[in-house]
PDB file of N, CA and C in Angstrom:
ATOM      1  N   UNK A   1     -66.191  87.863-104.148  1.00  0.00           N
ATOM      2  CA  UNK A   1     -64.925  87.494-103.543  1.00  0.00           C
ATOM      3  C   UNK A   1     -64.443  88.650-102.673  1.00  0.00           C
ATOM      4  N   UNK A   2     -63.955  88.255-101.776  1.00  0.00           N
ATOM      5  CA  UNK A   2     -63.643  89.278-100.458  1.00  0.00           C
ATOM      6  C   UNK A   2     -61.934  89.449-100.985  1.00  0.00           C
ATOM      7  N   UNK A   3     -61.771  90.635-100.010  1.00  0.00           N
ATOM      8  CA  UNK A   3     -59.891  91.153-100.576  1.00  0.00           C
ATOM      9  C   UNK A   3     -59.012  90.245-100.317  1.00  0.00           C
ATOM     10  N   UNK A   4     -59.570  89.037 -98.978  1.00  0.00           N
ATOM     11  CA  UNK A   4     -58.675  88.484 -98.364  1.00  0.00           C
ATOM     12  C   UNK A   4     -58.634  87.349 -99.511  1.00  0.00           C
ATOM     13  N   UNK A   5     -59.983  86.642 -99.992  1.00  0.00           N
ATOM     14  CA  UNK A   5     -59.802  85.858-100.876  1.00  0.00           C
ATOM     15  C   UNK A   5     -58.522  85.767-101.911  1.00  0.00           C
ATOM     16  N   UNK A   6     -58.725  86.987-102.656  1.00  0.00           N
ATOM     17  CA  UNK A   6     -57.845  87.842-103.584  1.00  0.00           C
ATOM     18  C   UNK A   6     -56.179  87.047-102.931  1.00  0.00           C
ATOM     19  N   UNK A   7     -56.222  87.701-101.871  1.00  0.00           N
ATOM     20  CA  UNK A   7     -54.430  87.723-101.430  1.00  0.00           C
ATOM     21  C   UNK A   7     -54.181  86.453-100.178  1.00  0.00           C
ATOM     22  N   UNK A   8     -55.019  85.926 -99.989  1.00  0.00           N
ATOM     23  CA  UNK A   8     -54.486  84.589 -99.437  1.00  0.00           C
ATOM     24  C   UNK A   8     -55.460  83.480 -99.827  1.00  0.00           C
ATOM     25  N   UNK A   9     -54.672  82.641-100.275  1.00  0.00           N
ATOM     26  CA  UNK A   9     -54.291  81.551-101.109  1.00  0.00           C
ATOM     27  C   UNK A   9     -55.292  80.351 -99.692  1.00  0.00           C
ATOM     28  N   UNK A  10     -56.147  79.854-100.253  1.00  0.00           N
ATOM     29  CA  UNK A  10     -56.723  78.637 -99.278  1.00  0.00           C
ATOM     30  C   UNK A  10     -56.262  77.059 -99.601  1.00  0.00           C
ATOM     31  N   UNK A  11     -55.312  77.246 -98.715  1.00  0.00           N
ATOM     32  CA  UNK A  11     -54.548  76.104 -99.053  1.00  0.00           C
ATOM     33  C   UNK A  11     -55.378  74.483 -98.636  1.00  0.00           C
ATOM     34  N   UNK A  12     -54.696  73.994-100.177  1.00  0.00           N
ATOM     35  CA  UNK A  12     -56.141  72.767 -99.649  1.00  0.00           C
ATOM     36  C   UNK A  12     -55.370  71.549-100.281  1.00  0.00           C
ATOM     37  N   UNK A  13     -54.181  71.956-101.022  1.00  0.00           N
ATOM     38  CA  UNK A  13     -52.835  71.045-101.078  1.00  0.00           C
ATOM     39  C   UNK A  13     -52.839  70.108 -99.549  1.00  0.00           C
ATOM     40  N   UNK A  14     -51.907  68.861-100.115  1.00  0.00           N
ATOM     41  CA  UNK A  14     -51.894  68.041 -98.851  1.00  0.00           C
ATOM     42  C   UNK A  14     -49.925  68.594 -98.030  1.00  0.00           C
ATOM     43  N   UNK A  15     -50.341  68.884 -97.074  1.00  0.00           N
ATOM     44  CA  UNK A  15     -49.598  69.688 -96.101  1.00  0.00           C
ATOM     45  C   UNK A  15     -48.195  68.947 -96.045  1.00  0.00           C
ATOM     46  N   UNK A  16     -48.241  67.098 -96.050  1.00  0.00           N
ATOM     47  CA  UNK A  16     -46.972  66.725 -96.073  1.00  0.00           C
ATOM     48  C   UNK A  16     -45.653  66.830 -97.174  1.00  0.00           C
ATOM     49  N   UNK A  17     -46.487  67.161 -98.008  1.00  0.00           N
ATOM     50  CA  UNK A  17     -45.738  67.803 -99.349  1.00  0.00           C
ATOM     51  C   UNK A  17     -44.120  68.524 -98.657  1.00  0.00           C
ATOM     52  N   UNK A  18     -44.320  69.562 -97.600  1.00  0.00           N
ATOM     53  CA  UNK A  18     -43.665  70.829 -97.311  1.00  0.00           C
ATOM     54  C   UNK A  18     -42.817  70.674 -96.154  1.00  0.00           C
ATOM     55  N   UNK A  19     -42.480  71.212 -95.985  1.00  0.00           N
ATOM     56  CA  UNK A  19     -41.486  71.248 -94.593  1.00  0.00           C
ATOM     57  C   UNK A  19     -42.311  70.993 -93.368  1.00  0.00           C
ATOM     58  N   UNK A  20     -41.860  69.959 -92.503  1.00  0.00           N
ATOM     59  CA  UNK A  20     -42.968  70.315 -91.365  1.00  0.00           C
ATOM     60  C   UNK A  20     -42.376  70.667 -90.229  1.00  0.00           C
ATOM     61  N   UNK A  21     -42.778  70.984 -88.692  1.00  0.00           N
ATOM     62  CA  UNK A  21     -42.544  71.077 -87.747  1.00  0.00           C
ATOM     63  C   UNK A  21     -42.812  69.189 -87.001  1.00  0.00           C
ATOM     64  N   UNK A  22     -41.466  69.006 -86.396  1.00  0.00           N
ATOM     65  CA  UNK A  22     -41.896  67.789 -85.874  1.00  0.00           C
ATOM     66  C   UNK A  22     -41.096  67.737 -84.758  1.00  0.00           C
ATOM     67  N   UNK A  23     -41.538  66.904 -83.356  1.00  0.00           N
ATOM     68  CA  UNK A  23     -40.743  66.877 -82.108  1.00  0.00           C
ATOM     69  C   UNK A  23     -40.150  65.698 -81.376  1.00  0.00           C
ATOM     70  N   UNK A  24     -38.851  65.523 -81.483  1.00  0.00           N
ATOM     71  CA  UNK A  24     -38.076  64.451 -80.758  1.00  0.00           C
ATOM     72  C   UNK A  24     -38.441  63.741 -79.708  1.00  0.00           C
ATOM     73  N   UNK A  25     -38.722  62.059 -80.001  1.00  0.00           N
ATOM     74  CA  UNK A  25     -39.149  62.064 -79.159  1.00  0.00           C
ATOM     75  C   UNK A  25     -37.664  61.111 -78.276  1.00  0.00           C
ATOM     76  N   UNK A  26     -36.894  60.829 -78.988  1.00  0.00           N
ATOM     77  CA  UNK A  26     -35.745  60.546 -78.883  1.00  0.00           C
ATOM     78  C   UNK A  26     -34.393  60.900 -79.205  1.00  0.00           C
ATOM     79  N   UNK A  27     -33.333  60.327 -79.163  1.00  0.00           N
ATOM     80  CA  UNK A  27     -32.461  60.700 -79.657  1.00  0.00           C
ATOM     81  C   UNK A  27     -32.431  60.450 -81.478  1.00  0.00           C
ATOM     82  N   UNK A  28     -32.842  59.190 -81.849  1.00  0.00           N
ATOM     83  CA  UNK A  28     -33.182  59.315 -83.316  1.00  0.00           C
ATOM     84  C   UNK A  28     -34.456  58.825 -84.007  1.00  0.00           C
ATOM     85  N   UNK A  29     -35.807  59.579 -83.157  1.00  0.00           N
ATOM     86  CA  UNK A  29     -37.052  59.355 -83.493  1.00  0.00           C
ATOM     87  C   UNK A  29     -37.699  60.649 -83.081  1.00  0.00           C
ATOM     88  N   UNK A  30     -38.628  60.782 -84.040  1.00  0.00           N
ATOM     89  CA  UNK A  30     -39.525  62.301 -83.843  1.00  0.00           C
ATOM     90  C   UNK A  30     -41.076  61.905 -83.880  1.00  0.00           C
ATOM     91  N   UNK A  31     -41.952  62.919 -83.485  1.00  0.00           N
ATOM     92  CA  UNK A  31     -43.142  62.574 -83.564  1.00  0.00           C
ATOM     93  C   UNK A  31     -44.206  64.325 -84.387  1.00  0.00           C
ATOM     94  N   UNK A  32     -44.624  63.779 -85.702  1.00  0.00           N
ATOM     95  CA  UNK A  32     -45.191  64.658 -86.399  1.00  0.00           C
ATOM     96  C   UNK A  32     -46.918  64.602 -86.080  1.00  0.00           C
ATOM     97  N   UNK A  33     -47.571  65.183 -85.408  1.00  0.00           N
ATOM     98  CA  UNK A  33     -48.720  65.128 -85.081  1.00  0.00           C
ATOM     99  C   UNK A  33     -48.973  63.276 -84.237  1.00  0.00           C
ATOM    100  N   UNK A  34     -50.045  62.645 -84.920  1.00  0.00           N
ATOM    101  CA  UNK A  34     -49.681  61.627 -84.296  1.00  0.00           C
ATOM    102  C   UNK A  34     -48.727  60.308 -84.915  1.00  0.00           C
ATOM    103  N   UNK A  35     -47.703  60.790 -85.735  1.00  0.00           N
ATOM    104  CA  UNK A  35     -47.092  59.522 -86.706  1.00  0.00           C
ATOM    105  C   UNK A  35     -45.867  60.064 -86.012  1.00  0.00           C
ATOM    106  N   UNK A  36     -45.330  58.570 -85.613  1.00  0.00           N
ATOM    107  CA  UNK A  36     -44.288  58.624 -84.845  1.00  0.00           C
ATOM    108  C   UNK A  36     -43.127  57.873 -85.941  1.00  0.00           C
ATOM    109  N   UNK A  37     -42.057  58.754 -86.215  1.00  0.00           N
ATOM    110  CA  UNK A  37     -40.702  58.208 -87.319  1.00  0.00           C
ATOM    111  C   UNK A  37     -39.944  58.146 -86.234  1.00  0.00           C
ATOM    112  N   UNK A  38     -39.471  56.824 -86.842  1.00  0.00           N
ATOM    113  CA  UNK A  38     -38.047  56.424 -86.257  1.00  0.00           C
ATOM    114  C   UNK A  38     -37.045  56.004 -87.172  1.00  0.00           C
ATOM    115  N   UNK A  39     -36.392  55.401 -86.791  1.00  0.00           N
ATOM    116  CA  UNK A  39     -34.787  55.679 -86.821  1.00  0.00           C
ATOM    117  C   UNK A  39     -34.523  55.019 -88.723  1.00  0.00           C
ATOM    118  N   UNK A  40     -35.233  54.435 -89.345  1.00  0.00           N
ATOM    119  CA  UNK A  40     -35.224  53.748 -90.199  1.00  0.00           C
ATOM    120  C   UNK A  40     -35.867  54.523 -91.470  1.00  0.00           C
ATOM    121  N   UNK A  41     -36.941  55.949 -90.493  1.00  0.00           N
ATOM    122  CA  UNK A  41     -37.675  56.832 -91.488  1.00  0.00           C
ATOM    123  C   UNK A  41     -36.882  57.987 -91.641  1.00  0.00           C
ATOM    124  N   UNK A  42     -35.889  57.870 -91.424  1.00  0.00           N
ATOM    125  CA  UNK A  42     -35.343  59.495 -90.723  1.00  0.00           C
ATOM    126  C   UNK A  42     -33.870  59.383 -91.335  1.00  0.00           C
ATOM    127  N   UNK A  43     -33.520  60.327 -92.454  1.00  0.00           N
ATOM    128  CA  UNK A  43     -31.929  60.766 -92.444  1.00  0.00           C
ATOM    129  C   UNK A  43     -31.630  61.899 -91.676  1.00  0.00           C
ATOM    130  N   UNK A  44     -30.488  62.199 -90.592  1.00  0.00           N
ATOM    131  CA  UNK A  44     -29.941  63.419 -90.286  1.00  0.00           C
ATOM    132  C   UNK A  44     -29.006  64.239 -91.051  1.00  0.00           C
ATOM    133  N   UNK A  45     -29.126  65.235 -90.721  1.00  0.00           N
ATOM    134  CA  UNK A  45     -27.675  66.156 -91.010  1.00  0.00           C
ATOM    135  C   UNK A  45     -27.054  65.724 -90.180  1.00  0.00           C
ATOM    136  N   UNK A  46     -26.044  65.515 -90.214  1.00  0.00           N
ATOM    137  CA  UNK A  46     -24.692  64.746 -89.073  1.00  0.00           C
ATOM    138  C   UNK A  46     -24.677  66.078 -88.094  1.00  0.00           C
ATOM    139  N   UNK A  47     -24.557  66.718 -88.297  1.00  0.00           N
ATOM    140  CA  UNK A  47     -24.264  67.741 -87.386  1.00  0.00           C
ATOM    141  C   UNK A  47     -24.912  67.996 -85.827  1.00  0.00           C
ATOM    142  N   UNK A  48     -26.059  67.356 -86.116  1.00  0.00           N
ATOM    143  CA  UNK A  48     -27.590  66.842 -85.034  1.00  0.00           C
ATOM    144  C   UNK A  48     -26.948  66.265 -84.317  1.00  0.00           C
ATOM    145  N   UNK A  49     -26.296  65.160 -84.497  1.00  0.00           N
ATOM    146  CA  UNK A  49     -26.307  63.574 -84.069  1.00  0.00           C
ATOM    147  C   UNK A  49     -24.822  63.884 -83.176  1.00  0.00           C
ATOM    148  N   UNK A  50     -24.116  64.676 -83.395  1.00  0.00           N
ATOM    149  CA  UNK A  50     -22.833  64.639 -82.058  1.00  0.00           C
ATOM    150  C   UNK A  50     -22.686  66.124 -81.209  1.00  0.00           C
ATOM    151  N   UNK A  51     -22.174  66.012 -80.611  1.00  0.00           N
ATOM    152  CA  UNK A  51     -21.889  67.549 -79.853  1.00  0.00           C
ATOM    153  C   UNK A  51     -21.210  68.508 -80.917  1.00  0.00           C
ATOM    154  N   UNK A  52     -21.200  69.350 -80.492  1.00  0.00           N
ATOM    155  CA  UNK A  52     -20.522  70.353 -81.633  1.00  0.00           C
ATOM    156  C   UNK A  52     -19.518  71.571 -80.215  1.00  0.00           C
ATOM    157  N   UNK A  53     -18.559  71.975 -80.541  1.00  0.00           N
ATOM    158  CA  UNK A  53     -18.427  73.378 -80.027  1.00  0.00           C
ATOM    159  C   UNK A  53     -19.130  73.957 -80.590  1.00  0.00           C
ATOM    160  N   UNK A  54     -19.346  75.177 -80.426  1.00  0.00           N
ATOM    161  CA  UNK A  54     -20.163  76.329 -80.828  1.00  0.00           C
ATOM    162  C   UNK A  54     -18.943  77.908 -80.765  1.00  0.00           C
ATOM    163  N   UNK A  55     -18.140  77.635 -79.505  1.00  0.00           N
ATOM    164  CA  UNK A  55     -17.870  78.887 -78.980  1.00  0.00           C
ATOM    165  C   UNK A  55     -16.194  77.921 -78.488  1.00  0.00           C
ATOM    166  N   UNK A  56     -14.725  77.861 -79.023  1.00  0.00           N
ATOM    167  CA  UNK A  56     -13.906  77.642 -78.776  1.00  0.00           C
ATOM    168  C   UNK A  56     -13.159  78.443 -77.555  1.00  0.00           C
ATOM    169  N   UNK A  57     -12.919  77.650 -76.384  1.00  0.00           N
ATOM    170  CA  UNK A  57     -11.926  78.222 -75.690  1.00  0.00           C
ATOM    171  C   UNK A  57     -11.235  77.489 -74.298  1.00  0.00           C
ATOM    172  N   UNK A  58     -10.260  77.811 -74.151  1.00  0.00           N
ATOM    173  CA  UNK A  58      -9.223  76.549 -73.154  1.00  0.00           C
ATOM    174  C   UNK A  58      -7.821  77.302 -73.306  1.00  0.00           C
ATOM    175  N   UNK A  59      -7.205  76.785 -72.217  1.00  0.00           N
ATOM    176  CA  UNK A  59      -5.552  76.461 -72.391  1.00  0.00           C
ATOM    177  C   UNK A  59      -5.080  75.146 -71.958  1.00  0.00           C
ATOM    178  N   UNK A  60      -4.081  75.225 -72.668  1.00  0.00           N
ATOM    179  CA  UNK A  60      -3.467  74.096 -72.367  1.00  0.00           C
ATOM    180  C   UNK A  60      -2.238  74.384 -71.559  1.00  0.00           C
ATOM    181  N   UNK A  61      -1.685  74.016 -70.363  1.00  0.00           N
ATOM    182  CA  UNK A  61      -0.521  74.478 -69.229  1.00  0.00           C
ATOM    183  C   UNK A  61       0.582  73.720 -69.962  1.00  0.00           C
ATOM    184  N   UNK A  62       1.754  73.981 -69.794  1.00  0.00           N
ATOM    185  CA  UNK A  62       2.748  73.495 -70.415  1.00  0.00           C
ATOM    186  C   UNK A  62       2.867  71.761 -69.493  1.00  0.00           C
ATOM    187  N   UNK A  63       2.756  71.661 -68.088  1.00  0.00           N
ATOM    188  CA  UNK A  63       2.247  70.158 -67.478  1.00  0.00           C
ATOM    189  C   UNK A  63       0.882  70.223 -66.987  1.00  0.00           C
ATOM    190  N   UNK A  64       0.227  69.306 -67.930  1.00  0.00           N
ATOM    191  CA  UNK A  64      -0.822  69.628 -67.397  1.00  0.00           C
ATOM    192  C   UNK A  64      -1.900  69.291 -68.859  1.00  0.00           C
ATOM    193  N   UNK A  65      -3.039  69.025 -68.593  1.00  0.00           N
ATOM    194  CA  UNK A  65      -4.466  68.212 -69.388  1.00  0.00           C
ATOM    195  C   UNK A  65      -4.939  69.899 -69.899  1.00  0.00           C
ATOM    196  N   UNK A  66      -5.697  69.827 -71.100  1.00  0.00           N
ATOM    197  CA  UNK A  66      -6.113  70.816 -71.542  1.00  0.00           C
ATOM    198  C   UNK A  66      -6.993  71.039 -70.566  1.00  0.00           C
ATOM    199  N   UNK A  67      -7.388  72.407 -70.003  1.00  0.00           N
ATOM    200  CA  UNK A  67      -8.906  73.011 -69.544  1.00  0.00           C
ATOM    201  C   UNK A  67      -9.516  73.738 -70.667  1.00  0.00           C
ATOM    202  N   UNK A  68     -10.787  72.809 -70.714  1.00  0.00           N
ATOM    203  CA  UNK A  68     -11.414  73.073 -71.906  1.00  0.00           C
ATOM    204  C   UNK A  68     -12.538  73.986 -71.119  1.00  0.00           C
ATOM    205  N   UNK A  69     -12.960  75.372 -71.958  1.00  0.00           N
ATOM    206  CA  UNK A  69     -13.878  75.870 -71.084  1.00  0.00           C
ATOM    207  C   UNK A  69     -14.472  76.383 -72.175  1.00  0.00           C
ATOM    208  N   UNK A  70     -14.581  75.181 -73.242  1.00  0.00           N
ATOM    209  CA  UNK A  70     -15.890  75.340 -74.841  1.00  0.00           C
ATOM    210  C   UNK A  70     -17.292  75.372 -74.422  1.00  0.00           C
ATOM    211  N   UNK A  71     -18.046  76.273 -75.605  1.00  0.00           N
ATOM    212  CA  UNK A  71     -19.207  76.016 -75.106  1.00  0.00           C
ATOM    213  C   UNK A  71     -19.559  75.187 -76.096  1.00  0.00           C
ATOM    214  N   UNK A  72     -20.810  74.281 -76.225  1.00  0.00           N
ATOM    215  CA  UNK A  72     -21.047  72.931 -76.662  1.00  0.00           C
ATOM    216  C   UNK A  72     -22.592  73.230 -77.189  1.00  0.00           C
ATOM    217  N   UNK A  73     -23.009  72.879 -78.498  1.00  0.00           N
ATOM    218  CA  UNK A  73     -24.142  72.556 -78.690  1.00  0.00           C
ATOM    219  C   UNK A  73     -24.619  70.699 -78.899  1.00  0.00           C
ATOM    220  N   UNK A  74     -25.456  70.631 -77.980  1.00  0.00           N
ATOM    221  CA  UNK A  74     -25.665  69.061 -77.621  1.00  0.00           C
ATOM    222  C   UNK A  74     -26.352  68.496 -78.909  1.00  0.00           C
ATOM    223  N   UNK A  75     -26.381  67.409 -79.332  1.00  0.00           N
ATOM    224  CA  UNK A  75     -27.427  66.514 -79.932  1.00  0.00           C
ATOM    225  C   UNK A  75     -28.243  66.523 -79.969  1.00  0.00           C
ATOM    226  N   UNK A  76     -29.050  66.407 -80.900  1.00  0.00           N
ATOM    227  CA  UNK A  76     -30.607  66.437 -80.674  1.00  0.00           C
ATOM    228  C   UNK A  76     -31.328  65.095 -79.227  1.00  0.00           C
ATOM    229  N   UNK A  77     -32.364  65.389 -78.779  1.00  0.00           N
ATOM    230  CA  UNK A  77     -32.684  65.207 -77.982  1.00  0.00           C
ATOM    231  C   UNK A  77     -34.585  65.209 -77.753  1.00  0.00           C
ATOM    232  N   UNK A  78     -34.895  64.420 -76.929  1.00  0.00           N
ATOM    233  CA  UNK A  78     -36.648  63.947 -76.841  1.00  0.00           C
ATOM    234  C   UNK A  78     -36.865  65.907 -76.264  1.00  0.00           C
ATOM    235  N   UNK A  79     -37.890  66.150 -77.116  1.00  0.00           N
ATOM    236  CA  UNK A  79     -38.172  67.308 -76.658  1.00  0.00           C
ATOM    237  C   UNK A  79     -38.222  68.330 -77.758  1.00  0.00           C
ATOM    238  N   UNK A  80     -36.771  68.589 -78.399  1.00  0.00           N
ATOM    239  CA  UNK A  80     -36.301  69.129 -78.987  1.00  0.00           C
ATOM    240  C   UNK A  80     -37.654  69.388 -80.347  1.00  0.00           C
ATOM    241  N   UNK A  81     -37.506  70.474 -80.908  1.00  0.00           N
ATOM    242  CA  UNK A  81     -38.655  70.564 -82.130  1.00  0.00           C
ATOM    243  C   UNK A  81     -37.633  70.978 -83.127  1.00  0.00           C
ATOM    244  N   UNK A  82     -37.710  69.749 -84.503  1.00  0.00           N
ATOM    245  CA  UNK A  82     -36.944  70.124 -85.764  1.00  0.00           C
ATOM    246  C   UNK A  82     -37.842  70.228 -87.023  1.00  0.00           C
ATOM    247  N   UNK A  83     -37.150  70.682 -88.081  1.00  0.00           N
ATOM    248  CA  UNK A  83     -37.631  70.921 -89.255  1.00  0.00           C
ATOM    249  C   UNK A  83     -37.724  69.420 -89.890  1.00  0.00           C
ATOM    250  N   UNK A  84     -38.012  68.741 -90.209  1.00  0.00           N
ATOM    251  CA  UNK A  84     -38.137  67.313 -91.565  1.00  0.00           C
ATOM    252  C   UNK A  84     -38.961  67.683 -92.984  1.00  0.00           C
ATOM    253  N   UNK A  85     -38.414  67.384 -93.636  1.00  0.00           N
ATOM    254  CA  UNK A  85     -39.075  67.093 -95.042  1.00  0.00           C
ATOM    255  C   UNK A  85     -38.943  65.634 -95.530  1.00  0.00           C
ATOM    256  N   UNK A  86     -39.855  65.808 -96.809  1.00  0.00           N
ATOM    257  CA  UNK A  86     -40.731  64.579 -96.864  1.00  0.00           C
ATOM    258  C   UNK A  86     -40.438  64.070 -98.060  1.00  0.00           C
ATOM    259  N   UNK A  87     -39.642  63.085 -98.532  1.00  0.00           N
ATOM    260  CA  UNK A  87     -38.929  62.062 -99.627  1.00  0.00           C
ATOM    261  C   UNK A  87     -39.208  61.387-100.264  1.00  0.00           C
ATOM    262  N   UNK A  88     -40.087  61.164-101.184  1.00  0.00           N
ATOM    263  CA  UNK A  88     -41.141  59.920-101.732  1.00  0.00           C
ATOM    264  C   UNK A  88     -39.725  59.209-102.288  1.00  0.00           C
ATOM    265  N   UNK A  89     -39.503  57.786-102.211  1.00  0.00           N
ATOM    266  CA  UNK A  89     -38.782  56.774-102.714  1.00  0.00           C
ATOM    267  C   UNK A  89     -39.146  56.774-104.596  1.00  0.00           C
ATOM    268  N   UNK A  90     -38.482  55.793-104.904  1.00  0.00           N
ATOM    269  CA  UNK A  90     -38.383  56.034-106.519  1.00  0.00           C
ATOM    270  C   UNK A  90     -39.683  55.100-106.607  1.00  0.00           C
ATOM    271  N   UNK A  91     -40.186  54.232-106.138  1.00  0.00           N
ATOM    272  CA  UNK A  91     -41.705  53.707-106.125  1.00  0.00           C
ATOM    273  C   UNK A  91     -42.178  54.412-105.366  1.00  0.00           C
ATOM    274  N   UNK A  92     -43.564  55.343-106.661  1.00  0.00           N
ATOM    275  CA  UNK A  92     -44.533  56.098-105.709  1.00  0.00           C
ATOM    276  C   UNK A  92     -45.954  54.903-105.085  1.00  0.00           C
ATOM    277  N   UNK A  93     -45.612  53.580-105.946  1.00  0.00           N
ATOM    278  CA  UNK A  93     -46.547  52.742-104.779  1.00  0.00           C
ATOM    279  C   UNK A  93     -46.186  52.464-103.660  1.00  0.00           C
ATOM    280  N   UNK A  94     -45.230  52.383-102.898  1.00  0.00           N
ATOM    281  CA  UNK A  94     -44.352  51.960-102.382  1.00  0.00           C
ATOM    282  C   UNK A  94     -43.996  52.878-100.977  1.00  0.00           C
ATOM    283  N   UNK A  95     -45.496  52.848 -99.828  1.00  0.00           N
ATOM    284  CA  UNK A  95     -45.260  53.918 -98.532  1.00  0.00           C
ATOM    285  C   UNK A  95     -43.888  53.735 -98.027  1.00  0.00           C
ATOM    286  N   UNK A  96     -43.691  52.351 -98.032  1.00  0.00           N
ATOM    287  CA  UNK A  96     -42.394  51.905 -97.081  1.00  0.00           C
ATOM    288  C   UNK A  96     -40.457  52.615 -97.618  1.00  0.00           C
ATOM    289  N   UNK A  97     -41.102  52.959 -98.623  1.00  0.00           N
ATOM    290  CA  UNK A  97     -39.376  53.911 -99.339  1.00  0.00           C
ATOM    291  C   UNK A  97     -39.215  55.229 -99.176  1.00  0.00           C
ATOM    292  N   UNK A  98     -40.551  56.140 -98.504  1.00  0.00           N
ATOM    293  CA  UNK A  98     -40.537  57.329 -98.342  1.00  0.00           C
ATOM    294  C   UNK A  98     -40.022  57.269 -96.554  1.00  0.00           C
ATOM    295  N   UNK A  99     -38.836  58.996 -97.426  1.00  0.00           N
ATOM    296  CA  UNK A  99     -37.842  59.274 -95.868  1.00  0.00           C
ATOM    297  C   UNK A  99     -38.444  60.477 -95.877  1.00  0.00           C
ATOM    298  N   UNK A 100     -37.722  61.023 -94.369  1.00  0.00           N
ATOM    299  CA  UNK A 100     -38.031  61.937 -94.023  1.00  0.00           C
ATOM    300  C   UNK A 100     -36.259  62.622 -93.773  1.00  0.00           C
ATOM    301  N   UNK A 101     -36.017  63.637 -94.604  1.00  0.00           N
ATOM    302  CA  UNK A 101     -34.722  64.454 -94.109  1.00  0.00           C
ATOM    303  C   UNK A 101     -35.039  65.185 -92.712  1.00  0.00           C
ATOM    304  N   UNK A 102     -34.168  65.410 -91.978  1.00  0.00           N
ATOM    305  CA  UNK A 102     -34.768  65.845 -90.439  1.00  0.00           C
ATOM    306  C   UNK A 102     -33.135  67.186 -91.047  1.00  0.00           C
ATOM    307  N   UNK A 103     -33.922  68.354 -91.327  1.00  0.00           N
ATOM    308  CA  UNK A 103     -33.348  69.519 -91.677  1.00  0.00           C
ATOM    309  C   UNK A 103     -32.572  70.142 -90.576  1.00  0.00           C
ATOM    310  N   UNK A 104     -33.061  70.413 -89.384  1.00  0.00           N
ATOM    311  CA  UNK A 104     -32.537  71.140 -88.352  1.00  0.00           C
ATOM    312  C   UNK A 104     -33.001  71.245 -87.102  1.00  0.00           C
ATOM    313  N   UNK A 105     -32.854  71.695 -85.864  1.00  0.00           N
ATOM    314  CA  UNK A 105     -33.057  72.542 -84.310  1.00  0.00           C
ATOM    315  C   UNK A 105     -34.031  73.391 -84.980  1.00  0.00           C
ATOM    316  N   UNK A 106     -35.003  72.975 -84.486  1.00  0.00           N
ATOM    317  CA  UNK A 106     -35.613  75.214 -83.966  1.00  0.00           C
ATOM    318  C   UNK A 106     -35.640  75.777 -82.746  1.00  0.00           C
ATOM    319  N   UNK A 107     -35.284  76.879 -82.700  1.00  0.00           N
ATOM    320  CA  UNK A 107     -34.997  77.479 -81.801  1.00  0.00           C
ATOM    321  C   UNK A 107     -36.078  78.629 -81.664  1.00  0.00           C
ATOM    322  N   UNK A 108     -35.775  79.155 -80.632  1.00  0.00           N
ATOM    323  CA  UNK A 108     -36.714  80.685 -80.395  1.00  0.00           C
ATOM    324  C   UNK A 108     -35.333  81.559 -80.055  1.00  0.00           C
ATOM    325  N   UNK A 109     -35.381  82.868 -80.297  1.00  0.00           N
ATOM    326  CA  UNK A 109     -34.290  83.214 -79.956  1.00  0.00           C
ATOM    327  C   UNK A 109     -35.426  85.037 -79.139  1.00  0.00           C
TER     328      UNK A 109
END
């Protein structure tokens, strides 16, 4: 057995078990390699699904409409790459009851 053997683990577990990387291909559908979830496989964090401020700021003139000059984090979106995990339903015969939580944005920073 080699050192590397020793200290990394050959993973041979089935991969959907874990968190995956998956990419929007819509507003509420993603695509994980080639299995495409939609809207029926998929719970969000609400937070995804509307605009958000991020960064508050405006006045409001005493006559006069607020000037809003917030900065905004948008909705998820086709493109976008999020985190999902993987939900087996209370029947493990049963493909059609397993969800997918759609965890978050990834970002690069």
């Amino acid at each position: 057995m080699s050192w590397t053997d020793a200290f990394i683990d050959t993973y041979t577990k089935d991969l959907s078990d874990g968190i995956q990387v998956a990419e929007m291909v819509s507003a509420n559908s993603c695509k994980i390699g080639d299995l495409v979830l939609t809207a029926e496989d998929l719970l969000f964090n609400e937070s995804l699904t509307v605009k958000l401020a991020s960064q508050v700021a405006g006045q409001c003139l005493e006559v006069g409409a607020l000037q809003d000059t917030s900065t905004y984090l948008s909705p998820l979106k086709a493109g976008d790459k999020v985190a999902v995990y993987k939900v087996k339903g209370s029947d493990p015969n049963d493909y059609t009851s397993t969800l997918y939580l759609v965890l978050g944005k990834l970002v690069r920073l």
